[in-house]
C-alpha atoms as a PDB file:
ATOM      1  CA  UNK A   1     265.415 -63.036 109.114  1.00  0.00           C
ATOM      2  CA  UNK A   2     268.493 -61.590 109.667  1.00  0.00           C
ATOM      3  CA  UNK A   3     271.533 -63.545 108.379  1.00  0.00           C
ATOM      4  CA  UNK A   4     273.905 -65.493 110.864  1.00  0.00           C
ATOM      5  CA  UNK A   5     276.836 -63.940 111.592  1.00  0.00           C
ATOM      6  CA  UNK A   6     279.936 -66.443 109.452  1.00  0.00           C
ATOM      7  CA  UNK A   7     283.663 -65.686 111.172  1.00  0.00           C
ATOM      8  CA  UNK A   8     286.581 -66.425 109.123  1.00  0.00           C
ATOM      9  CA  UNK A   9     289.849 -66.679 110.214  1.00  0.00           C
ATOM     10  CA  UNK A  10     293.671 -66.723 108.394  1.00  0.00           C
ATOM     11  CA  UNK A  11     296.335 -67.341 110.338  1.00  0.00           C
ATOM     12  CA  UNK A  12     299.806 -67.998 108.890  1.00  0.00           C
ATOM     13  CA  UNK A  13     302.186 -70.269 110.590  1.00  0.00           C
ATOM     14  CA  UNK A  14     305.730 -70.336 110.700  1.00  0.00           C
ATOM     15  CA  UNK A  15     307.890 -73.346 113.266  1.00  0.00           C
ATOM     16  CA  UNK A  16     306.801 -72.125 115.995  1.00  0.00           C
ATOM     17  CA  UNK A  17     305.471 -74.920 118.419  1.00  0.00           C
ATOM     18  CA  UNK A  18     302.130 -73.486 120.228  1.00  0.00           C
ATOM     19  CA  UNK A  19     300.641 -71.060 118.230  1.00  0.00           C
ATOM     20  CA  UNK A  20     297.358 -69.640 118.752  1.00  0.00           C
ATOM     21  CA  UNK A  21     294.325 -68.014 116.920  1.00  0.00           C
ATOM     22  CA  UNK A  22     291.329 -66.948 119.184  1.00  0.00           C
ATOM     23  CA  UNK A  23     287.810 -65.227 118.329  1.00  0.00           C
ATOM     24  CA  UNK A  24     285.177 -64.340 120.265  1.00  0.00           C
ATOM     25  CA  UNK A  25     283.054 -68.053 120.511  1.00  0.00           C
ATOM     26  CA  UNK A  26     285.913 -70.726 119.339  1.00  0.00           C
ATOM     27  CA  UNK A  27     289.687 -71.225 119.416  1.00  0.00           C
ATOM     28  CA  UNK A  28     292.002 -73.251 117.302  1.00  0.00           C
ATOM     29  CA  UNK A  29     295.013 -74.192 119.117  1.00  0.00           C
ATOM     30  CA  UNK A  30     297.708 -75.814 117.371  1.00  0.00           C
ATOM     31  CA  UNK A  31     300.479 -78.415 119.064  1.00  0.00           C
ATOM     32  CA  UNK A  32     303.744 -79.082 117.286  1.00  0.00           C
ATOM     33  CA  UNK A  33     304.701 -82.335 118.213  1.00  0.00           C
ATOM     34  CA  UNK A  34     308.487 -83.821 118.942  1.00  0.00           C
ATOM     35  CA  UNK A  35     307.946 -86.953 115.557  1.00  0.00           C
ATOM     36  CA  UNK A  36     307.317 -82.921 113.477  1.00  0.00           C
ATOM     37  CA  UNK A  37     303.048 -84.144 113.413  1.00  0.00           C
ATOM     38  CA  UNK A  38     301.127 -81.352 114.582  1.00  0.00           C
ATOM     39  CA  UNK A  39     297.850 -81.547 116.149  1.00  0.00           C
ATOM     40  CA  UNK A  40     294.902 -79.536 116.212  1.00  0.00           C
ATOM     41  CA  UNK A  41     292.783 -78.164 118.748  1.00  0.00           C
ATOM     42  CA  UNK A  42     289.875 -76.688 119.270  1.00  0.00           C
ATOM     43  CA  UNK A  43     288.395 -74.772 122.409  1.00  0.00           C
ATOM     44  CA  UNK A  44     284.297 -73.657 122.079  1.00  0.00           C
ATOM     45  CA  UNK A  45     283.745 -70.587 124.550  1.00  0.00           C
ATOM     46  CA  UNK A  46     279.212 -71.022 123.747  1.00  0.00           C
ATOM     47  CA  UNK A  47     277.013 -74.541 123.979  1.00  0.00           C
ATOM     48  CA  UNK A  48     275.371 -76.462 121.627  1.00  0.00           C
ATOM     49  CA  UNK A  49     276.754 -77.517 118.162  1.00  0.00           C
ATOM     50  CA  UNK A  50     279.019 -75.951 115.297  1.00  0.00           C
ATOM     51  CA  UNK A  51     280.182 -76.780 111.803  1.00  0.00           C
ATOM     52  CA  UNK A  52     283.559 -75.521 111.416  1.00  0.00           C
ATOM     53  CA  UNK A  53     285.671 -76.033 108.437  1.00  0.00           C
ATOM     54  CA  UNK A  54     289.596 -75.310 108.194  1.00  0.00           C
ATOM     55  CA  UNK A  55     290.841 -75.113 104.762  1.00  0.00           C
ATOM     56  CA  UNK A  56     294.841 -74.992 104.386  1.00  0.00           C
ATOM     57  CA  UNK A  57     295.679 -72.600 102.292  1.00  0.00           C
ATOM     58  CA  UNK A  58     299.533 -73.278 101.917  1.00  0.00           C
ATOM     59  CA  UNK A  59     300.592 -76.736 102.857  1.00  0.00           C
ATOM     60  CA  UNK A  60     304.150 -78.723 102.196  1.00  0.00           C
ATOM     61  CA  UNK A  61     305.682 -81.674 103.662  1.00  0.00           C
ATOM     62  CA  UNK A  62     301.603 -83.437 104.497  1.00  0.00           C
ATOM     63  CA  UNK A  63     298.903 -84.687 102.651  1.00  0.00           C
ATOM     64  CA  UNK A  64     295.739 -82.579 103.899  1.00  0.00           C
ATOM     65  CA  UNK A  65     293.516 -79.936 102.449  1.00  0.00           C
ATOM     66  CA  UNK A  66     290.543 -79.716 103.933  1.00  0.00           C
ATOM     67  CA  UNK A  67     288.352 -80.445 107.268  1.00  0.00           C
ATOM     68  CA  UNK A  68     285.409 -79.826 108.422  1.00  0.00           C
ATOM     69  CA  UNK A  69     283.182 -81.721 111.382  1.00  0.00           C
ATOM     70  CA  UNK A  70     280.564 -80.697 114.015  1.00  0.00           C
ATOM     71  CA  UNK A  71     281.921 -79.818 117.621  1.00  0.00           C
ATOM     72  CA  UNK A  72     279.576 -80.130 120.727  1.00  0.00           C
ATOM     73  CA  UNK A  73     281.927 -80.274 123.590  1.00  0.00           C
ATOM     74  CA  UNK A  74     283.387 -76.957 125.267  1.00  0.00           C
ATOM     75  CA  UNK A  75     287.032 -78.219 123.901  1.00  0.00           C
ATOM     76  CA  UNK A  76     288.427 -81.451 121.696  1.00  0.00           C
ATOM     77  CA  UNK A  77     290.671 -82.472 119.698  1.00  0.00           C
ATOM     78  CA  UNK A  78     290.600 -81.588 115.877  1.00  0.00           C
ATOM     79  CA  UNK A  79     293.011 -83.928 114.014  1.00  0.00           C
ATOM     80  CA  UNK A  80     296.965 -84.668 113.419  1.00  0.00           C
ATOM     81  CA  UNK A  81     299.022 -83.860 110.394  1.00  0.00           C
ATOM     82  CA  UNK A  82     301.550 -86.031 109.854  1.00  0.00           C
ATOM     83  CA  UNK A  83     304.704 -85.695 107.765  1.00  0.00           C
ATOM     84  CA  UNK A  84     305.619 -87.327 104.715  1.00  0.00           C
ATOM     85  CA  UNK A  85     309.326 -86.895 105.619  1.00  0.00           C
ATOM     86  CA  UNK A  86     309.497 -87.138 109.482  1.00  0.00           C
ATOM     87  CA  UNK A  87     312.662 -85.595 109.583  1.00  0.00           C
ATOM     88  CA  UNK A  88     311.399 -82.130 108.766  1.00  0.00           C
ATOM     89  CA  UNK A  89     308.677 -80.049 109.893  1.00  0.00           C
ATOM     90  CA  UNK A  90     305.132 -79.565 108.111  1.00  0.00           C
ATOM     91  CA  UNK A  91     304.759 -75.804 106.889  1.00  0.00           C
ATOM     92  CA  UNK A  92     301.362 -74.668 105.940  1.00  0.00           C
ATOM     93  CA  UNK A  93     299.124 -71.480 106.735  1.00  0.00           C
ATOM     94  CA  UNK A  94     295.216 -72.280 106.952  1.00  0.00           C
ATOM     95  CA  UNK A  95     292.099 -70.554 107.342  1.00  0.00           C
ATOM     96  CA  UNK A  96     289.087 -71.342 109.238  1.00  0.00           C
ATOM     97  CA  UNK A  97     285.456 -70.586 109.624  1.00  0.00           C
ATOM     98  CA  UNK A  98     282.452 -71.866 111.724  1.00  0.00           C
ATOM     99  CA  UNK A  99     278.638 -71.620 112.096  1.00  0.00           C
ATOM    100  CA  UNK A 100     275.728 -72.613 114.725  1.00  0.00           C
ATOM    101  CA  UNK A 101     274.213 -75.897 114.056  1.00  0.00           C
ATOM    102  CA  UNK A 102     274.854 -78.983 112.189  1.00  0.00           C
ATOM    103  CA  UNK A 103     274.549 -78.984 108.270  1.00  0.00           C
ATOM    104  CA  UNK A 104     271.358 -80.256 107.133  1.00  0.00           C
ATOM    105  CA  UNK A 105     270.306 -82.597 110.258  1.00  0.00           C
ATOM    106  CA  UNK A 106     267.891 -85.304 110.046  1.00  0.00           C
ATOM    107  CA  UNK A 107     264.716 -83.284 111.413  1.00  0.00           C
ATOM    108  CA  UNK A 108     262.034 -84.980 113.021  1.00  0.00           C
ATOM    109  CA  UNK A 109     259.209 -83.020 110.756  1.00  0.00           C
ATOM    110  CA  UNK A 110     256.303 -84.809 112.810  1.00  0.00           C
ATOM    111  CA  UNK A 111     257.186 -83.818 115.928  1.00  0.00           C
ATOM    112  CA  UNK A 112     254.430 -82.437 118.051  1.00  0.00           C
ATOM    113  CA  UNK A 113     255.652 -79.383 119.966  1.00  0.00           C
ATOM    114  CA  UNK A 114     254.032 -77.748 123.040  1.00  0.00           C
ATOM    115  CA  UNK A 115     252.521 -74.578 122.546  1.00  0.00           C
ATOM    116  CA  UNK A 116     254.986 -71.568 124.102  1.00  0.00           C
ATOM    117  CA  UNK A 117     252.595 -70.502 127.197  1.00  0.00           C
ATOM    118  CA  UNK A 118     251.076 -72.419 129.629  1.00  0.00           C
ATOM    119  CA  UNK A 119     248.875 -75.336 129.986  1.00  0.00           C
ATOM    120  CA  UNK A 120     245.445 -74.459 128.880  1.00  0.00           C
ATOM    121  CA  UNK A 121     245.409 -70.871 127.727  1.00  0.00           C
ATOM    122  CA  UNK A 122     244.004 -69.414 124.845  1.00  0.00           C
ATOM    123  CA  UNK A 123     245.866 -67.594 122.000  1.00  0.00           C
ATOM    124  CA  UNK A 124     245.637 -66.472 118.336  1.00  0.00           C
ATOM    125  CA  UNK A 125     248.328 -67.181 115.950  1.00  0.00           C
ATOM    126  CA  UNK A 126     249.244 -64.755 113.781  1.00  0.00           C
ATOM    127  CA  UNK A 127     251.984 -65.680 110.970  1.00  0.00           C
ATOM    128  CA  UNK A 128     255.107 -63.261 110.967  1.00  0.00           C
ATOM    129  CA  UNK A 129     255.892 -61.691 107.454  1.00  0.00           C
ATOM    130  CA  UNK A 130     259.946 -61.761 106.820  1.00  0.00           C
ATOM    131  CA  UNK A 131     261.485 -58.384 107.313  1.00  0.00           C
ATOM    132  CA  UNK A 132     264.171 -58.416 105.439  1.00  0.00           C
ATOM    133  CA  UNK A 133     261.833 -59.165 102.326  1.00  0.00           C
ATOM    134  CA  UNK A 134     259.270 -56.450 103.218  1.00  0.00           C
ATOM    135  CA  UNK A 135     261.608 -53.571 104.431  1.00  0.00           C
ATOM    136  CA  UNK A 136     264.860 -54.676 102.676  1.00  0.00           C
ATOM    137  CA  UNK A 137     263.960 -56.301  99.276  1.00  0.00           C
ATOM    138  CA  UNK A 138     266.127 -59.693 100.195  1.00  0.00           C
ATOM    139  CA  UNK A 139     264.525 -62.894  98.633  1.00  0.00           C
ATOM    140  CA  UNK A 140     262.669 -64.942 101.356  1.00  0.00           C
ATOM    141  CA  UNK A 141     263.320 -68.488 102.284  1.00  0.00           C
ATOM    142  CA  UNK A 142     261.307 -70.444 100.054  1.00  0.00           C
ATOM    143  CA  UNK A 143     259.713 -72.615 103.311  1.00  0.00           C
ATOM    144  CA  UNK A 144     259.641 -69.404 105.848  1.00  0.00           C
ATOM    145  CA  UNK A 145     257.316 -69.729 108.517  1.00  0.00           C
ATOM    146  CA  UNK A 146     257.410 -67.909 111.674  1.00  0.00           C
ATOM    147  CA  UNK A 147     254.571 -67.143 114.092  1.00  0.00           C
ATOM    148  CA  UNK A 148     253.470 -64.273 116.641  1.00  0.00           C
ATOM    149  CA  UNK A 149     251.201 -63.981 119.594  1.00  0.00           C
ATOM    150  CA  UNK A 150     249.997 -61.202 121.045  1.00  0.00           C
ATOM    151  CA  UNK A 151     249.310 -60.892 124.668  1.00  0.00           C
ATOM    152  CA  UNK A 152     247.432 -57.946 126.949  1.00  0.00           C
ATOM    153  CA  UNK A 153     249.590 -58.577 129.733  1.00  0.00           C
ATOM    154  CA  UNK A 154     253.267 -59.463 130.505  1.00  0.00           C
ATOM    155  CA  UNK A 155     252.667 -63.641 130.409  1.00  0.00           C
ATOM    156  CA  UNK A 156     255.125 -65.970 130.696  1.00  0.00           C
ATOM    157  CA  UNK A 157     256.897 -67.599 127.663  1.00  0.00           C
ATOM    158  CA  UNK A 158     257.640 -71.396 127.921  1.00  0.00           C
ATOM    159  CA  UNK A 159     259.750 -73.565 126.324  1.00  0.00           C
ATOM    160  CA  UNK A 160     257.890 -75.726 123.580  1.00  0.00           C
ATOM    161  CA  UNK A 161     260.687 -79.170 123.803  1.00  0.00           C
ATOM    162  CA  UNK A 162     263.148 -80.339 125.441  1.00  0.00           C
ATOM    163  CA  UNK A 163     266.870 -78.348 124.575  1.00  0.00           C
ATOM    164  CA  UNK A 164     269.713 -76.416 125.694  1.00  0.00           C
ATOM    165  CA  UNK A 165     269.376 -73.253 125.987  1.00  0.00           C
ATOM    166  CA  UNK A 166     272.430 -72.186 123.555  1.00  0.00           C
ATOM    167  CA  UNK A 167     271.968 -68.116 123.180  1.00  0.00           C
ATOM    168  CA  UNK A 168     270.714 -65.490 124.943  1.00  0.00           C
ATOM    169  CA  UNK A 169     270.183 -61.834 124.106  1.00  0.00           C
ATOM    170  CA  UNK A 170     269.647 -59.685 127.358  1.00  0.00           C
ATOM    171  CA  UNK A 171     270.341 -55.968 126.073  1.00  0.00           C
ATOM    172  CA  UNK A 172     267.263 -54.129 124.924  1.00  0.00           C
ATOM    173  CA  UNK A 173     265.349 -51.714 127.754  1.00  0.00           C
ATOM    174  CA  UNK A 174     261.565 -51.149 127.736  1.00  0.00           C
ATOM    175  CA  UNK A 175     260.519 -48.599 124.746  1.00  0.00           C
ATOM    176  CA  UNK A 176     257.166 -47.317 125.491  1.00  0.00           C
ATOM    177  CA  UNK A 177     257.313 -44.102 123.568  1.00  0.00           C
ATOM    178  CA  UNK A 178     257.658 -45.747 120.181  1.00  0.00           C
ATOM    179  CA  UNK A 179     254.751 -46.990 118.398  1.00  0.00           C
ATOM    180  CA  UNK A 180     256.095 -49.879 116.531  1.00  0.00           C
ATOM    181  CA  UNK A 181     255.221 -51.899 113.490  1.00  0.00           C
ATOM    182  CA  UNK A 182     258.563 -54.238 114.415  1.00  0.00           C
ATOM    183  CA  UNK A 183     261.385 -54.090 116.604  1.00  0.00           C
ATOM    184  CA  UNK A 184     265.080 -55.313 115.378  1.00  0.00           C
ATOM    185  CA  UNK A 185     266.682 -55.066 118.355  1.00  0.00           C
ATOM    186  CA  UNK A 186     264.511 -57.390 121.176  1.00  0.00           C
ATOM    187  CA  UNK A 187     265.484 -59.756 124.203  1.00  0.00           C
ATOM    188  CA  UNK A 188     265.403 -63.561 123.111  1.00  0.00           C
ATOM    189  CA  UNK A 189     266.428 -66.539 123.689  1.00  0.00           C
ATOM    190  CA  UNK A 190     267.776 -69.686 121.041  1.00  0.00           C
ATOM    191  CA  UNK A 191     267.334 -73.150 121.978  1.00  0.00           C
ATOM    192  CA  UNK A 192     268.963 -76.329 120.042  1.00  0.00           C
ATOM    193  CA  UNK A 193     266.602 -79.605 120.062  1.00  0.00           C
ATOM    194  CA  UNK A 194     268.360 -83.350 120.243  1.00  0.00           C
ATOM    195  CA  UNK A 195     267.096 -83.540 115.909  1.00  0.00           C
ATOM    196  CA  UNK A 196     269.306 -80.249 115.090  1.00  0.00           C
ATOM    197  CA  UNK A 197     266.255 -78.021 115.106  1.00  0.00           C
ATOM    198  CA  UNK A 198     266.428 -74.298 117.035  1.00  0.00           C
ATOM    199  CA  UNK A 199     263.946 -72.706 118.444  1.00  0.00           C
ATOM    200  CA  UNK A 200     264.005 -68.619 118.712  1.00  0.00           C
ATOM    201  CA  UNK A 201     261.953 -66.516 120.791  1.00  0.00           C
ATOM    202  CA  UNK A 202     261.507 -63.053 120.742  1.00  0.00           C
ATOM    203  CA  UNK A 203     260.263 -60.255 122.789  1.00  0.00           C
ATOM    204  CA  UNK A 204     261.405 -60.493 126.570  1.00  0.00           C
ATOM    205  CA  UNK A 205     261.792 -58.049 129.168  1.00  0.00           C
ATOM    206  CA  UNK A 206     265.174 -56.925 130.062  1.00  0.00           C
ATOM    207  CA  UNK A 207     266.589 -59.246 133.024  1.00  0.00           C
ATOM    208  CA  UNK A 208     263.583 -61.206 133.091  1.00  0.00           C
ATOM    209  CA  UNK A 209     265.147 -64.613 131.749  1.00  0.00           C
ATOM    210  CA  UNK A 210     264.368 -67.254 134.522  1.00  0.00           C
ATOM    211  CA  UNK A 211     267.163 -70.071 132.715  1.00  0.00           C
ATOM    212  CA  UNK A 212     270.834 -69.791 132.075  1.00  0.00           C
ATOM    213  CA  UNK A 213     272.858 -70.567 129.260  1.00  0.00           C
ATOM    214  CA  UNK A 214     274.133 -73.976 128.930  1.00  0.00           C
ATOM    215  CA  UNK A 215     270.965 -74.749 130.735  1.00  0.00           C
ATOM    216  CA  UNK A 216     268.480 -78.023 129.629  1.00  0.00           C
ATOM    217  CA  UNK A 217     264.615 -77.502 129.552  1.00  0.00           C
ATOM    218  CA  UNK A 218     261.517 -78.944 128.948  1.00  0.00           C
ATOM    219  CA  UNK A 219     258.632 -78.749 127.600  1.00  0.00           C
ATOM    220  CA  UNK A 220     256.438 -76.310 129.484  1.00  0.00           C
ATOM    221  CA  UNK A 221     260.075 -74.681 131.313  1.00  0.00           C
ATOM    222  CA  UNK A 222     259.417 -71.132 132.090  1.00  0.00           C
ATOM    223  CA  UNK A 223     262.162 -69.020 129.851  1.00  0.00           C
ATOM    224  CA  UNK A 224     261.095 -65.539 131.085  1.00  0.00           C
ATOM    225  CA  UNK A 225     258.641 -62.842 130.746  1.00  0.00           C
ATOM    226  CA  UNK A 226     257.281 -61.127 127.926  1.00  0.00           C
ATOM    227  CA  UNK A 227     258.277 -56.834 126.997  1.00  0.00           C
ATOM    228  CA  UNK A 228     255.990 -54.273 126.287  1.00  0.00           C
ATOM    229  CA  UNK A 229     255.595 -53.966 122.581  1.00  0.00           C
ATOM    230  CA  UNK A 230     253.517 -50.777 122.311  1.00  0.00           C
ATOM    231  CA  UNK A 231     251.047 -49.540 125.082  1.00  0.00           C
ATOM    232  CA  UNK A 232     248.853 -52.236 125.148  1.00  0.00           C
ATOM    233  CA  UNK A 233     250.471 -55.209 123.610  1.00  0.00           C
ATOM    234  CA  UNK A 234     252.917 -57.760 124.516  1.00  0.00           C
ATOM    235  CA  UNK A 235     254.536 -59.586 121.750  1.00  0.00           C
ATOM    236  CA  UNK A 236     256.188 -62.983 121.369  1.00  0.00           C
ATOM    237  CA  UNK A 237     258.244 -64.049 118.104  1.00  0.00           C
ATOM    238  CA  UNK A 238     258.960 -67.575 117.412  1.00  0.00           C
ATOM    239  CA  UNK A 239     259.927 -70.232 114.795  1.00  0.00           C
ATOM    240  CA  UNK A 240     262.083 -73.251 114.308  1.00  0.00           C
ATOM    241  CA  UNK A 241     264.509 -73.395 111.971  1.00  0.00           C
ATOM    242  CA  UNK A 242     267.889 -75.800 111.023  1.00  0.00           C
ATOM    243  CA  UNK A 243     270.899 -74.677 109.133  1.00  0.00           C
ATOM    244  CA  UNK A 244     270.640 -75.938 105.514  1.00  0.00           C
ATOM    245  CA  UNK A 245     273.696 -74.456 103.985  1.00  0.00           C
ATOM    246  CA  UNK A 246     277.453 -75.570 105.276  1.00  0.00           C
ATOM    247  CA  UNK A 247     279.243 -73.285 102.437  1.00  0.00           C
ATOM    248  CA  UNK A 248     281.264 -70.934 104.536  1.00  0.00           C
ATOM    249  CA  UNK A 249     283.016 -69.348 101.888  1.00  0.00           C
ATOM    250  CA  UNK A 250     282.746 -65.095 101.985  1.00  0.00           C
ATOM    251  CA  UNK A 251     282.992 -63.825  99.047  1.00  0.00           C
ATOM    252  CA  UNK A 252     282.957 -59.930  99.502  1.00  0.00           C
ATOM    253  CA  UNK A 253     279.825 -58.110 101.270  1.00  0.00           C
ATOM    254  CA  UNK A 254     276.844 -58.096 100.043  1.00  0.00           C
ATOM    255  CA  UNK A 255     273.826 -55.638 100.643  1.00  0.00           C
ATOM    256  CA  UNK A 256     270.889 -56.866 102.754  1.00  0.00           C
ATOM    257  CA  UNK A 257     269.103 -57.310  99.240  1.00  0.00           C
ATOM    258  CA  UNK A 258     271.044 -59.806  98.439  1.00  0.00           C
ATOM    259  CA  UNK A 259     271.636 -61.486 101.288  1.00  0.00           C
ATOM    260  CA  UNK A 260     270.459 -65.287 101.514  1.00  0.00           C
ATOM    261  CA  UNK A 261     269.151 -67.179 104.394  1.00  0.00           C
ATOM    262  CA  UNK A 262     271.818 -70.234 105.763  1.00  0.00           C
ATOM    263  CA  UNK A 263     268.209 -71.966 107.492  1.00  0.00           C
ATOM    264  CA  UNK A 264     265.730 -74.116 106.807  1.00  0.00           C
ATOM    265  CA  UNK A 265     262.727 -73.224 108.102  1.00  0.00           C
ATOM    266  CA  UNK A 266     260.081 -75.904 109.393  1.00  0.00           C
ATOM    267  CA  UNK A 267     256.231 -75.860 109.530  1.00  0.00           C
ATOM    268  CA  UNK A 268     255.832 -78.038 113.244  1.00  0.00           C
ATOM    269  CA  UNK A 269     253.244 -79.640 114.907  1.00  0.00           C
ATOM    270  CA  UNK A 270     251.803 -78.107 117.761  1.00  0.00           C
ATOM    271  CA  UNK A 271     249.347 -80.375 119.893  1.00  0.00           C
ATOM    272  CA  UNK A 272     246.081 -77.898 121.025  1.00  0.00           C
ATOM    273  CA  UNK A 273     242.668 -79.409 122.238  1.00  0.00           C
ATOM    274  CA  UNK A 274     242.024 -80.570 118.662  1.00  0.00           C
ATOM    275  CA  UNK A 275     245.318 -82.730 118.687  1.00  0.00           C
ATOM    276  CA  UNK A 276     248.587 -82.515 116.631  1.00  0.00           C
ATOM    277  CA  UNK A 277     247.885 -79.873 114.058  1.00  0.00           C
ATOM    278  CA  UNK A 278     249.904 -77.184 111.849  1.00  0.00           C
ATOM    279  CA  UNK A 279     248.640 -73.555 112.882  1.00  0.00           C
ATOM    280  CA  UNK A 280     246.825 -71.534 110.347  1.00  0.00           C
ATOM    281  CA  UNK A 281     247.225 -67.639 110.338  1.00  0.00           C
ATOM    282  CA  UNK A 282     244.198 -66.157 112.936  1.00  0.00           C
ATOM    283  CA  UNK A 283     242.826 -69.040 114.193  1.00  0.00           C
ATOM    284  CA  UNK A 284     242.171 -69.228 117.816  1.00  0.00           C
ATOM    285  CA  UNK A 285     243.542 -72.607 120.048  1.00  0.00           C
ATOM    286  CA  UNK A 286     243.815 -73.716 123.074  1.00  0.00           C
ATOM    287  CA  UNK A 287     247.163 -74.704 124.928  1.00  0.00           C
ATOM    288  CA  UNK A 288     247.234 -78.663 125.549  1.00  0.00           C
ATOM    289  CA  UNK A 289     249.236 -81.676 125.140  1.00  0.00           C
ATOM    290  CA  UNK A 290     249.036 -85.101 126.679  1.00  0.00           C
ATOM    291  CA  UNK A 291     251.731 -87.277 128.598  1.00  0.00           C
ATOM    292  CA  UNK A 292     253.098 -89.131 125.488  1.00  0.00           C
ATOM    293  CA  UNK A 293     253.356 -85.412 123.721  1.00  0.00           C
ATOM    294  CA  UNK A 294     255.107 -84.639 127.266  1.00  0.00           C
ATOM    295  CA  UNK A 295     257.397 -86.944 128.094  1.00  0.00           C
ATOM    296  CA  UNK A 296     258.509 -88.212 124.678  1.00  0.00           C
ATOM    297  CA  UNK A 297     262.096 -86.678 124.999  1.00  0.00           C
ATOM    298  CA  UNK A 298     262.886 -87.038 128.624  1.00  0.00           C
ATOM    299  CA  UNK A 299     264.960 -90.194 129.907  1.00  0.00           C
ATOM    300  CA  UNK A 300     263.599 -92.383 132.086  1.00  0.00           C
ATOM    301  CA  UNK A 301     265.878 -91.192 134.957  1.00  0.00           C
ATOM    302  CA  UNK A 302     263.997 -87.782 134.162  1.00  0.00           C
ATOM    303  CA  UNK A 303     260.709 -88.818 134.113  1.00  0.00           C
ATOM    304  CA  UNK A 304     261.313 -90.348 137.327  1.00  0.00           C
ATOM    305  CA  UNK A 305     262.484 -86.861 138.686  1.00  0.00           C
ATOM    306  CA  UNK A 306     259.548 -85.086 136.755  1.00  0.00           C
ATOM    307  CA  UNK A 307     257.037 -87.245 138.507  1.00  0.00           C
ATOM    308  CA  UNK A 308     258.629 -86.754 141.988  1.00  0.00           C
ATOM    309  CA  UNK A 309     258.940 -83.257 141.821  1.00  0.00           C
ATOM    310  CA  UNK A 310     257.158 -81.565 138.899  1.00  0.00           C
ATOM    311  CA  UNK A 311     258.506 -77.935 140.048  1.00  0.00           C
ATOM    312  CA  UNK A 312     262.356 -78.693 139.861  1.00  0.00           C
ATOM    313  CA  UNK A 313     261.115 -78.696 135.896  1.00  0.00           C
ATOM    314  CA  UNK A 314     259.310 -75.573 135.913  1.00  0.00           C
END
């Protein structure tokens, strides 16, 4: 799996009394304050949780060195300096750096997940290999699991718990003069569950995506339809996966050899006819799941909704 993107940030900072440093997905803002505190801020541009750390790398007149928390909310407040003398200001320059999820989250490794198609279909699981080990020589996560399903026509993908919907990719046309092996650059979609968990998907058709970002689903919500993958095949990725490592440090590049893997990568649950079972590489199932598998994440204010009008959830 390709490795998450980590931003870093320096910024050095003089008197000045609103001074900004902005990215693409967050913003630090920083408020001077008349009693010479100063206050950070932060302002998040994408849903769903990130770990960002700010580490001061010049500080005088304050006691702080480090900070790091998870942010959920589109904007918050960070924390205050405050002086040791408060008749002068606090002088310091900082860096800072952020990444998608929560550090090591307490995952719900039972949970029984909905399979991602609909209600009573038939598929054949197929366990993905990791590309970066087979094309690129980069070590593979020691717990990798991912899975793919193959379709004959262009089915619908559906969501397999309840989430946001926290990335999507729409970019890639249709290729059908390419016999592929694997793609790289395909349509998905990331979803973050309430235990930390993601969920990616893989392989949708260009401006086919039927749920926005920022968006909450369900189990069974339709996320879009599948792409061609070569003449005869449509082709769904997914796994589920939770960041494991919060050390944000960059220490140079490195080549795609020696890249590492930030995730965690989990073996789920995935409730067929037979029950709640693990999936096992070309065996055959059948899509199912029963009301407690359902409804055990929705509120009882959506259950309510659910049962009054099933289609609003669709």
């Amino acid at each position: 799996m390709k490795k998450k993107q980590i931003i870093i940030f320096l910024i050095l900072l003089g008197i000045s009394h609103n001074l900004t440093s902005q990215n693409k997905n967050i913003t630090i803002n920083i408020k001077r304050n008349s009693d010479n505190s100063v206050d950070f801020y932060y302002e998040k541009k994408l849903p769903g949780s990130f770990y960002i750390s700010i580490e001061f790398t010049s500080l005088s007149n304050t006691y702080n060195k480090k900070y790091h928390t998870v942010v959920k909310n589109n904007s918050g407040r960070l924390f205050k300096l405050k002086p040791i003398n408060k008749e002068q200001p606090i002088n310091f320059s900082y860096k800072y750096s952020y990444i998608q999820g929560t550090p090591n989250p307490k995952v719900d490794k039972l949970f029984a997940y909905t399979l991602p198609f609909k209600k009573e279909k038939g598929i054949t699981i197929l366990e993905s290999t990791n590309l970066n080990e087979v094309y690129f020589g980069s070590e593979k996560p020691s717990n990798w699991k991912s899975y793919v399903i193959d379709r004959t026509y262009a089915d619908t993908v559906c969501s397999m718990r309840k989430g946001l919907v926290v990335k999507i990719v729409n970019e890639f046309n249709t290729d059908t003069l390419t016999q592929y092996s694997y793609k790289s650059k395909m349509n998905s979609i990331l979803i973050e569950h309430s235990d930390g968990t993601f969920a990616s998907y893989k392989g949708f058709k260009k401006n086919s995506f039927l749920v926005k970002l920022g968006q909450t689903v369900y189990p069974q919500s339709q996320l879009g339809i599948l792409d061609a993958f070569n003449d005869s095949t449509y082709r769904l990725y997914f796994h589920i996966y939770y960041l494991i490592n919060n050390d944000l440090n960059l220490k140079g590049k490195v080549s795609l050899k020696e890249q590492k893997s930030n995730n965690g990568f989990l073996t789920p649950y995935f409730y067929t006819t037979n029950g709640s079972e693990q999936l096992k590489h070309k065996n055959d199932y059948i899509i199912d799941f029963n009301e407690a598998t359902f409804f055990q994440e929705f509120t009882k204010r959506e259950k309510k909704k659910y049962l009054k009008n099933p289609e609003n959830f669709n």
